[in-house]
PDB file of N, CA and C in Angstrom:
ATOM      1  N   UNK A   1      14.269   3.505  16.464  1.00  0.00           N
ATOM      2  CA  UNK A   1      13.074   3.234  15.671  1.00  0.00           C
ATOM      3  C   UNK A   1      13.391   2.160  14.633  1.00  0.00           C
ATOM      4  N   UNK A   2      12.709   1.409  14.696  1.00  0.00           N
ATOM      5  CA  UNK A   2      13.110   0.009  13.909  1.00  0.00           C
ATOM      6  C   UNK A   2      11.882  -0.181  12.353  1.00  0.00           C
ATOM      7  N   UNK A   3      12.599   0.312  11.091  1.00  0.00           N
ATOM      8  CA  UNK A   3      11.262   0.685   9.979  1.00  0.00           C
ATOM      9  C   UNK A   3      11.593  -1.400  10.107  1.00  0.00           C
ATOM     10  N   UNK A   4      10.363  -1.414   8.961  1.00  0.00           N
ATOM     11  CA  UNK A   4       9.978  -2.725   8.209  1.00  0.00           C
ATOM     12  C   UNK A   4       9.107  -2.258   6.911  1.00  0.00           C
ATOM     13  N   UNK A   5       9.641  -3.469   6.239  1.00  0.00           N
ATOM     14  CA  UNK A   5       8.629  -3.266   5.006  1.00  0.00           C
ATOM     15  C   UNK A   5       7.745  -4.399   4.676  1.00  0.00           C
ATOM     16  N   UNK A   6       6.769  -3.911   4.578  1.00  0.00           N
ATOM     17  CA  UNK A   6       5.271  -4.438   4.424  1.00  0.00           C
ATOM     18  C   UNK A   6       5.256  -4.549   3.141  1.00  0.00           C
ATOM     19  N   UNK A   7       5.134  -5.661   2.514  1.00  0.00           N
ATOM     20  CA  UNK A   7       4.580  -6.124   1.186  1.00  0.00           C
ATOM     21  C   UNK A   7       2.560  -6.882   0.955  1.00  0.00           C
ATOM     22  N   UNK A   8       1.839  -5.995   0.714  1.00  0.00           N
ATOM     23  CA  UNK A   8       0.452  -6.017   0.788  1.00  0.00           C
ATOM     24  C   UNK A   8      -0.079  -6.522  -1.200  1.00  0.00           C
ATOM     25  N   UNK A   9      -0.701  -7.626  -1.428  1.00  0.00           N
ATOM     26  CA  UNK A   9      -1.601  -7.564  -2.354  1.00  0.00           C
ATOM     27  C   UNK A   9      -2.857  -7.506  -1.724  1.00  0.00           C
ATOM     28  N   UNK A  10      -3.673  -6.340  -2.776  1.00  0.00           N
ATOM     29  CA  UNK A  10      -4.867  -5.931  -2.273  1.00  0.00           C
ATOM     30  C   UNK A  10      -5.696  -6.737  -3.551  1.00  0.00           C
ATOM     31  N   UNK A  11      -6.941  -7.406  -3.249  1.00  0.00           N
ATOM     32  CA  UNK A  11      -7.681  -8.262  -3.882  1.00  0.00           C
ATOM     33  C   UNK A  11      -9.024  -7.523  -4.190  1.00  0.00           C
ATOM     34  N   UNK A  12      -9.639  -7.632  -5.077  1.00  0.00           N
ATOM     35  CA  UNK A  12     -11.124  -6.977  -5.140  1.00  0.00           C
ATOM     36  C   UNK A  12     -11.323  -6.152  -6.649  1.00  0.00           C
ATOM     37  N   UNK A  13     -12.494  -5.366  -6.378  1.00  0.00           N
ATOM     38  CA  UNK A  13     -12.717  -4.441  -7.351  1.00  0.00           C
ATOM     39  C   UNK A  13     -11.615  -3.207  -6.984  1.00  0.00           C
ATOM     40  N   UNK A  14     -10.103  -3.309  -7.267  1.00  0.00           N
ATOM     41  CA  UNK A  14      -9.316  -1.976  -6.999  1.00  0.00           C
ATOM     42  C   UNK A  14      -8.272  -1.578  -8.025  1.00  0.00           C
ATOM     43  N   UNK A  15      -8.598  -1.530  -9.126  1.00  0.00           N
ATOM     44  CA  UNK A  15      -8.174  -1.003 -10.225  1.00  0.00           C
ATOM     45  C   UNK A  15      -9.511   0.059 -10.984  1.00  0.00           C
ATOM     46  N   UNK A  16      -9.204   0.936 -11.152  1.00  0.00           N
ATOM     47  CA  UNK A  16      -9.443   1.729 -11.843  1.00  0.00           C
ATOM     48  C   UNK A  16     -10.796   2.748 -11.055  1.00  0.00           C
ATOM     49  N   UNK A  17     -10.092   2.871 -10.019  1.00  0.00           N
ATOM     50  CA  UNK A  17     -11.177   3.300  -9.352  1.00  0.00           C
ATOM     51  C   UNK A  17     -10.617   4.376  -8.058  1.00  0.00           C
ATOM     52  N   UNK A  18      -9.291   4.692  -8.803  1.00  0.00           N
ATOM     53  CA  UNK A  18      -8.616   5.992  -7.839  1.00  0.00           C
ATOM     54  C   UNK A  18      -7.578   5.138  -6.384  1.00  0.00           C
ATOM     55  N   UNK A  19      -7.550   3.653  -6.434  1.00  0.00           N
ATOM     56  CA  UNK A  19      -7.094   3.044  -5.336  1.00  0.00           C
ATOM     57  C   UNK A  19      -5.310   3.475  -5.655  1.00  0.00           C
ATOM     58  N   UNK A  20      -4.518   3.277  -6.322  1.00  0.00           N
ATOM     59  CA  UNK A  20      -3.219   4.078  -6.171  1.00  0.00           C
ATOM     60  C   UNK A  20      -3.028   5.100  -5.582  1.00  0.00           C
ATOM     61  N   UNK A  21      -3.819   6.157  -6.262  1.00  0.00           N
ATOM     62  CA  UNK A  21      -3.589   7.348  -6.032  1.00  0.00           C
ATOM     63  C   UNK A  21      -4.134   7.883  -4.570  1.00  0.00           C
ATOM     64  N   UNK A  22      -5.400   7.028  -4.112  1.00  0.00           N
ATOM     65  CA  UNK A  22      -5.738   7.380  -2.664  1.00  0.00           C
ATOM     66  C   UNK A  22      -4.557   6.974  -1.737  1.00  0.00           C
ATOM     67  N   UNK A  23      -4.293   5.633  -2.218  1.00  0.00           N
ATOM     68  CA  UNK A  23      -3.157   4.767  -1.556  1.00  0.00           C
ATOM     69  C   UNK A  23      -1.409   5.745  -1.156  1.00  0.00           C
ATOM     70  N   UNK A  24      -1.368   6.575  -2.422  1.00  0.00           N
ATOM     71  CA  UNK A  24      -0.272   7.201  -2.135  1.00  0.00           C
ATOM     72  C   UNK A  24      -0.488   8.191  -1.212  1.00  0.00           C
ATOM     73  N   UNK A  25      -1.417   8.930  -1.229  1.00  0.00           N
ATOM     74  CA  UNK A  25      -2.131  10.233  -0.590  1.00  0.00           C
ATOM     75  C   UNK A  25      -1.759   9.356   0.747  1.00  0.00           C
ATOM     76  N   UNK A  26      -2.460   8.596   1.737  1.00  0.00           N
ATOM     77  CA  UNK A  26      -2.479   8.184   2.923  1.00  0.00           C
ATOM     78  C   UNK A  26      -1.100   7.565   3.491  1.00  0.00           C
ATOM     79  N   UNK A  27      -0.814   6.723   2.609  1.00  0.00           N
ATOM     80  CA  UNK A  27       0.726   6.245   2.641  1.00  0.00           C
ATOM     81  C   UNK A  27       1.652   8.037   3.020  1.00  0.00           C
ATOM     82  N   UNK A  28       1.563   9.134   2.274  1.00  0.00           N
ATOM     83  CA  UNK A  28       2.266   9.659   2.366  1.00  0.00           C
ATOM     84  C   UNK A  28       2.198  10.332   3.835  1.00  0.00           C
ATOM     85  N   UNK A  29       0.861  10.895   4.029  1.00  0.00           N
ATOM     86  CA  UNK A  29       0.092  11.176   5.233  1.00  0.00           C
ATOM     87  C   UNK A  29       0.754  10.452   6.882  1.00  0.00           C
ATOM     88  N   UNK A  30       1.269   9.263   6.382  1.00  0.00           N
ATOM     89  CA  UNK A  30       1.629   8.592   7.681  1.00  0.00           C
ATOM     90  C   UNK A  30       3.496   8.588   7.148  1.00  0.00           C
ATOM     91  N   UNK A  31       3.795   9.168   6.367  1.00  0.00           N
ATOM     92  CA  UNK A  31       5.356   8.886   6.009  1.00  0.00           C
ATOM     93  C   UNK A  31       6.088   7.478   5.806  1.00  0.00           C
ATOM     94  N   UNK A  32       5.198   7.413   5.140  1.00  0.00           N
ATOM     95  CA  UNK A  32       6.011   5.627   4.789  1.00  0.00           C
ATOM     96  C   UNK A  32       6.392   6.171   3.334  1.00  0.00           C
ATOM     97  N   UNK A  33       7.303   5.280   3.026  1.00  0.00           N
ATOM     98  CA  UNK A  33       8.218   5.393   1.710  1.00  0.00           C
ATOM     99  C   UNK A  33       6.939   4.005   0.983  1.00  0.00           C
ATOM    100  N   UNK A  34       7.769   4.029  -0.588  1.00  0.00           N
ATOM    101  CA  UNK A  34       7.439   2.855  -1.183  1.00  0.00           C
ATOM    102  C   UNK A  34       6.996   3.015  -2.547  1.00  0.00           C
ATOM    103  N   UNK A  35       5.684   2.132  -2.544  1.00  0.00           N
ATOM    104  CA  UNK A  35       4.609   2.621  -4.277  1.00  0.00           C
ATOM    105  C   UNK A  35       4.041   1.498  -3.570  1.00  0.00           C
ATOM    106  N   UNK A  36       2.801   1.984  -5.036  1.00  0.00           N
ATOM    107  CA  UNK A  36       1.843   0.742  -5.550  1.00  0.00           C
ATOM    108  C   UNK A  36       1.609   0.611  -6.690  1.00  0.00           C
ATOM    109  N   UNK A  37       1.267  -0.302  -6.555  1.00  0.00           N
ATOM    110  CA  UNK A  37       0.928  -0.883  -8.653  1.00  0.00           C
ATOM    111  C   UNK A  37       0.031  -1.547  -9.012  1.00  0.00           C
ATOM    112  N   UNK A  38      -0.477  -1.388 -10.073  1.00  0.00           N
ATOM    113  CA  UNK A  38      -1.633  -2.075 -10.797  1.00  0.00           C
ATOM    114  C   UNK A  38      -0.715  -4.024 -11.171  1.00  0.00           C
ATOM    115  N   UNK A  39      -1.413  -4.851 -10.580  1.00  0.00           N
ATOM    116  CA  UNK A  39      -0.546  -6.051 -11.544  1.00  0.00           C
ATOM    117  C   UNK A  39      -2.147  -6.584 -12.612  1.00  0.00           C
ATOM    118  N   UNK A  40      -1.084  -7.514 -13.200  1.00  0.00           N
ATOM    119  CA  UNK A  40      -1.881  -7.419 -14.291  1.00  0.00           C
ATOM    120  C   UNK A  40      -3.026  -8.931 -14.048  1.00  0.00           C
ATOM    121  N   UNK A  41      -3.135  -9.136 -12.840  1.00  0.00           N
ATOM    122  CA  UNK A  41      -4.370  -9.888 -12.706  1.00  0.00           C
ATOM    123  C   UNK A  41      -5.219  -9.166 -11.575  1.00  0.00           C
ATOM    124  N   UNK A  42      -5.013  -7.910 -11.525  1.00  0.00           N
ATOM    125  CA  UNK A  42      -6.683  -7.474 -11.345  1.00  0.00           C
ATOM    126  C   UNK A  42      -6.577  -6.803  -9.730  1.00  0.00           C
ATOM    127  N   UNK A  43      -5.133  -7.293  -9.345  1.00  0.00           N
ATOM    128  CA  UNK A  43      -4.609  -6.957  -7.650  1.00  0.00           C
ATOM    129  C   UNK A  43      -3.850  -5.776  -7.598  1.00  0.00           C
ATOM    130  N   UNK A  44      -3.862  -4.981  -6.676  1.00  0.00           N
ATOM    131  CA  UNK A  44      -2.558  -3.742  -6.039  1.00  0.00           C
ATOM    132  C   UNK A  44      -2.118  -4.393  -5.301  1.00  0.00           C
ATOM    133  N   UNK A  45      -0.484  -4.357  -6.022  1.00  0.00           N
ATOM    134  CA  UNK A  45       0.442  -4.677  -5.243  1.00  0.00           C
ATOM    135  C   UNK A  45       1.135  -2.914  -4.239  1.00  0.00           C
ATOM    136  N   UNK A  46       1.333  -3.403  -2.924  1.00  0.00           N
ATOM    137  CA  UNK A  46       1.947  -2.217  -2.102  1.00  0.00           C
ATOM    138  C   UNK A  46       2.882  -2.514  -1.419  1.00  0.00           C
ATOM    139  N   UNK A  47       4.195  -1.440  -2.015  1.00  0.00           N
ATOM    140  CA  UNK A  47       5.498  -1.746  -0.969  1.00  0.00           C
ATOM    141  C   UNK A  47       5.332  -0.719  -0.179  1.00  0.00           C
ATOM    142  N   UNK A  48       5.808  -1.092   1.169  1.00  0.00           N
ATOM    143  CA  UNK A  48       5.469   0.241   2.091  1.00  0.00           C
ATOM    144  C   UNK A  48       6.913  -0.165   3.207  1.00  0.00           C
ATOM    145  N   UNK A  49       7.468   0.963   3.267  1.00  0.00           N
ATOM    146  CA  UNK A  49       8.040   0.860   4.507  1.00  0.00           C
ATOM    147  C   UNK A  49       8.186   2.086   5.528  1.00  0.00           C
ATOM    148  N   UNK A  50       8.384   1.231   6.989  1.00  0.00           N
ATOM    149  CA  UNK A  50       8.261   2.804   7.568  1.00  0.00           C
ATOM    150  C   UNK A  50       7.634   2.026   8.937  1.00  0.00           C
ATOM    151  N   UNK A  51       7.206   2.525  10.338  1.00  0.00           N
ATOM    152  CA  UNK A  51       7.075   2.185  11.440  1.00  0.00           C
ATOM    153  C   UNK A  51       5.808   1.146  11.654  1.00  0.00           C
ATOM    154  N   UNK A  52       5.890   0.043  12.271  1.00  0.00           N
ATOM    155  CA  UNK A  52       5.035  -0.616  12.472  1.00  0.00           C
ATOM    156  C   UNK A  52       3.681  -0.466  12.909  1.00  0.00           C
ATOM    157  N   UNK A  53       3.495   0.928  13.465  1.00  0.00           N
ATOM    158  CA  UNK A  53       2.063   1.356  13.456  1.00  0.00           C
ATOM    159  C   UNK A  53       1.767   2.668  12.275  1.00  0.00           C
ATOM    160  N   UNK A  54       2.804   3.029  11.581  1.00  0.00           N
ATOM    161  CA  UNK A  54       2.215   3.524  10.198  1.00  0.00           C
ATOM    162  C   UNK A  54       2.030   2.103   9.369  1.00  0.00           C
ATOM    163  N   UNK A  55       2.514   1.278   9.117  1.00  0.00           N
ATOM    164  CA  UNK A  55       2.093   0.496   8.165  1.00  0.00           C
ATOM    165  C   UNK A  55       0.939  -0.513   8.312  1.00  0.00           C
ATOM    166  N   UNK A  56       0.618  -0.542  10.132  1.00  0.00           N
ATOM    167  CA  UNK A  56      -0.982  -1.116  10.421  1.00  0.00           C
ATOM    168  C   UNK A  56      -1.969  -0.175   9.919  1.00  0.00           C
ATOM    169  N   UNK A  57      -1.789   1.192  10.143  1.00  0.00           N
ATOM    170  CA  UNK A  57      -2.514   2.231   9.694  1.00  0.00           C
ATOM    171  C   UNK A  57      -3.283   2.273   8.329  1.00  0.00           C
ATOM    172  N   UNK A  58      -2.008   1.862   7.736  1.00  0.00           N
ATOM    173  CA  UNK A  58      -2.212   1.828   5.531  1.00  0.00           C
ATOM    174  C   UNK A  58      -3.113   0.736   5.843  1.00  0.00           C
ATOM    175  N   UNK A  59      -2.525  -0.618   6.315  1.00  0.00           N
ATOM    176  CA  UNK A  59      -3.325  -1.573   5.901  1.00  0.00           C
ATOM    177  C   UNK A  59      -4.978  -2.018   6.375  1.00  0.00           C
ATOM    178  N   UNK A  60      -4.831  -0.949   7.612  1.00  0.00           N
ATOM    179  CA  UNK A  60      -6.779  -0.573   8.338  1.00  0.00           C
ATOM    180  C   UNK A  60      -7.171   0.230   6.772  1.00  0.00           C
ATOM    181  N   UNK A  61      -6.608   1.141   6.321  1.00  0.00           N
ATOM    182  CA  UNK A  61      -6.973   1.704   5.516  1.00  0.00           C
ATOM    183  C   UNK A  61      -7.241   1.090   4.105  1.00  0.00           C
ATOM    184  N   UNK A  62      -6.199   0.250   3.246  1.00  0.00           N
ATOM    185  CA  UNK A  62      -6.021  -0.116   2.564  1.00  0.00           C
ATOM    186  C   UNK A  62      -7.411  -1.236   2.464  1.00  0.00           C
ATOM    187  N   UNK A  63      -7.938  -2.599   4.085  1.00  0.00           N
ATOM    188  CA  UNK A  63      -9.178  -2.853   3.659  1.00  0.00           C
ATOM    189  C   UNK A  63     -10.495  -2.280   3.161  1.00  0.00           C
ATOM    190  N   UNK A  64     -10.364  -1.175   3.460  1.00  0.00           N
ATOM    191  CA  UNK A  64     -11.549  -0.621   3.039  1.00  0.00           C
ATOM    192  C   UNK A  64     -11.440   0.299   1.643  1.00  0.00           C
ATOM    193  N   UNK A  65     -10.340   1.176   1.079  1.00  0.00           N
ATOM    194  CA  UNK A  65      -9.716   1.924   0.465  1.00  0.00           C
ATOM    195  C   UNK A  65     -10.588   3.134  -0.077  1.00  0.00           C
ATOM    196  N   UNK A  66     -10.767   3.641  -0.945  1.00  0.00           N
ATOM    197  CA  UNK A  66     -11.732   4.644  -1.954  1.00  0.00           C
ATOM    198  C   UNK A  66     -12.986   3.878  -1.667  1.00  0.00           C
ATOM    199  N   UNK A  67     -13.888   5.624  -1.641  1.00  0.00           N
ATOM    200  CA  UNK A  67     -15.406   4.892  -1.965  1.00  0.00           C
ATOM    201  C   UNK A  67     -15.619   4.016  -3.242  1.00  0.00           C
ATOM    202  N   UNK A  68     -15.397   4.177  -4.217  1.00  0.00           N
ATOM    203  CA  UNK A  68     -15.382   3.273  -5.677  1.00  0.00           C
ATOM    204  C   UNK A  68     -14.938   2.013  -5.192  1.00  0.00           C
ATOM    205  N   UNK A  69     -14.018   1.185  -4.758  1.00  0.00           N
ATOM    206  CA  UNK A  69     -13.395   0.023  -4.507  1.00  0.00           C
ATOM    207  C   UNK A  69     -13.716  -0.701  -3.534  1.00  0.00           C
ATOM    208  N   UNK A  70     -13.960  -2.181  -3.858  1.00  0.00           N
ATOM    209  CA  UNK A  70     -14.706  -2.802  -3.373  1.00  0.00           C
ATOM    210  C   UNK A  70     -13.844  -4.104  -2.804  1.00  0.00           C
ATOM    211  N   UNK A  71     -12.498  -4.167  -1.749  1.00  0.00           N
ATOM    212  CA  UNK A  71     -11.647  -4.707  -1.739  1.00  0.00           C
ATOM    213  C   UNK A  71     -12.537  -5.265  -0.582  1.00  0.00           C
ATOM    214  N   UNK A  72     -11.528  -7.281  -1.258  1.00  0.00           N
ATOM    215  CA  UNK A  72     -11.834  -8.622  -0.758  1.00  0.00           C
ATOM    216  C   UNK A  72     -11.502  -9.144   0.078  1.00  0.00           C
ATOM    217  N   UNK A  73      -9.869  -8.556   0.360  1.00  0.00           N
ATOM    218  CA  UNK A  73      -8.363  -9.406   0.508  1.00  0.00           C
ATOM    219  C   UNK A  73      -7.132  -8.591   0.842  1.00  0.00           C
ATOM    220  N   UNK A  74      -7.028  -8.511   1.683  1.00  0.00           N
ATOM    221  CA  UNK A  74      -5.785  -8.033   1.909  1.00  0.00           C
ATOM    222  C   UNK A  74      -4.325  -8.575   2.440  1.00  0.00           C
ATOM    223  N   UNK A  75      -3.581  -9.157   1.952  1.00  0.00           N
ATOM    224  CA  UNK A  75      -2.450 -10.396   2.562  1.00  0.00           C
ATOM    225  C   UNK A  75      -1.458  -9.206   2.374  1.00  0.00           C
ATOM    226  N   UNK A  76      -0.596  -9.625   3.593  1.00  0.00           N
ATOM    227  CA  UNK A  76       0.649  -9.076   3.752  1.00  0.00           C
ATOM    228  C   UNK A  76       1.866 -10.266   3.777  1.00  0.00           C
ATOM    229  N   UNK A  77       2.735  -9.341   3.550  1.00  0.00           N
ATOM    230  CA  UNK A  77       4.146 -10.277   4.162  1.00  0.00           C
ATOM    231  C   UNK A  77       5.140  -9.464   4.441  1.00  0.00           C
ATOM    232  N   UNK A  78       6.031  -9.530   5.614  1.00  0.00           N
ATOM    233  CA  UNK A  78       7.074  -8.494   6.108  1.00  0.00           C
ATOM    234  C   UNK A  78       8.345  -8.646   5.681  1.00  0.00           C
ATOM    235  N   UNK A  79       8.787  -8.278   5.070  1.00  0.00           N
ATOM    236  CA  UNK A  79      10.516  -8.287   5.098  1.00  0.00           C
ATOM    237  C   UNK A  79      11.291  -6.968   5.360  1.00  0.00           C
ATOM    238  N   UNK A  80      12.685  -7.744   5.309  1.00  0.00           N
ATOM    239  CA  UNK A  80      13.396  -6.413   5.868  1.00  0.00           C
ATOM    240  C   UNK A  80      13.575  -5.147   5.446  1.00  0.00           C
ATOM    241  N   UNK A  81      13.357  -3.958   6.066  1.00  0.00           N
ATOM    242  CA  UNK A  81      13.804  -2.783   5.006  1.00  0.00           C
ATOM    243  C   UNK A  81      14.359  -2.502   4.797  1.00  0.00           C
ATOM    244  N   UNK A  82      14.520  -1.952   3.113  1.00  0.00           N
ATOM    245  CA  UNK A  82      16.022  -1.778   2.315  1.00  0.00           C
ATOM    246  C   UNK A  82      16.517  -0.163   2.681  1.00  0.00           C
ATOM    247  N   UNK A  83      15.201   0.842   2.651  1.00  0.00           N
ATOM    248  CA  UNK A  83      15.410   2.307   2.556  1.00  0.00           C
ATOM    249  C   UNK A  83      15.691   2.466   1.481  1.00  0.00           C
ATOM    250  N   UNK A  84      15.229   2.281   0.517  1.00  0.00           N
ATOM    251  CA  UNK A  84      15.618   2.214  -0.437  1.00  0.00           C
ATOM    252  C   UNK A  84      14.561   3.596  -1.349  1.00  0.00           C
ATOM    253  N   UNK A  85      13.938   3.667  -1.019  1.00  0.00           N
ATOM    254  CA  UNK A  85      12.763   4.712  -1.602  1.00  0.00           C
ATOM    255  C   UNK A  85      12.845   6.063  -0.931  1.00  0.00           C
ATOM    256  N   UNK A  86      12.582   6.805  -1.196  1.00  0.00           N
ATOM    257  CA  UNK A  86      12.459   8.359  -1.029  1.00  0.00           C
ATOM    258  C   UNK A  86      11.378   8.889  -0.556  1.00  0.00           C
ATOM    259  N   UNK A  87      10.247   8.408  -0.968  1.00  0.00           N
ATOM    260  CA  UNK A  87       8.866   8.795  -1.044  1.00  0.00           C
ATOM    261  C   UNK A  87       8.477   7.614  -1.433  1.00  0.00           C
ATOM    262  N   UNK A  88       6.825   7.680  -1.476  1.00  0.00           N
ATOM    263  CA  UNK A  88       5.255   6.808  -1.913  1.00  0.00           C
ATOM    264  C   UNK A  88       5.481   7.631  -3.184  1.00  0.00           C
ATOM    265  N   UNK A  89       5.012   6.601  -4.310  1.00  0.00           N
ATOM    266  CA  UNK A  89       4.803   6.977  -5.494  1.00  0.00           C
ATOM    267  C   UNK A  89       3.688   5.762  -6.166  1.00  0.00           C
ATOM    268  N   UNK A  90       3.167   5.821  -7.334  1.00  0.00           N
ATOM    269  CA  UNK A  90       2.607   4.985  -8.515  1.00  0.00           C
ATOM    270  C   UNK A  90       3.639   4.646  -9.149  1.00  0.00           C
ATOM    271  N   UNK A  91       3.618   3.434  -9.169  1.00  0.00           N
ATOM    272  CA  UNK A  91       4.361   2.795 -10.107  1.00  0.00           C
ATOM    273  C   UNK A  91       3.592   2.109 -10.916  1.00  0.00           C
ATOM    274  N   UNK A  92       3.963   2.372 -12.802  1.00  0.00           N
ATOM    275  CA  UNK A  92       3.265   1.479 -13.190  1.00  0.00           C
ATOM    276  C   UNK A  92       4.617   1.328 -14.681  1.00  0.00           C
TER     277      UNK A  92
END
């Protein structure tokens, strides 16, 4: 089984509107390691690692996210995985 890690900024109305915390819930749901975070221009940033069809999964999910959030944008970029995480958490 070959993990990867998915690096996702999510664009839109997705701060303050439960998108972390749904984000960890589903992330955890499919067993990917990682976090997400509020940055401070208005985007969730998401590290995710873990099997290439759990992390298509987050990111089907991640376009659409919480009913409240109204996401624009979703860009990824892949790099290698460290394993470095334990679990999905909030990071802030």
């Amino acid at each position: 089984m070959m993990y990867k890690r998915w690096i996702m900024l999510v664009s839109g109305k997705v701060q303050g509107v439960y998108y972390r915390a749904s984000t960890e819930d589903v992330a955890r749901r499919l067993h990917l390691t990682g976090y997400a975070k509020n940055l401070p221009d208005g985007r969730v940033e998401i590290v995710a690692e873990g099997l290439q069809e759990d992390l298509q999964a987050l990111k089907d999910w991640c376009e659409e996210g919480p009913p409240a959030a109204r996401v624009t944008r979703v860009d990824v970029a892949e790099a290698p995985a460290s394993e470095e995480f334990r679990e999905f958490r909030i990071k802030n």
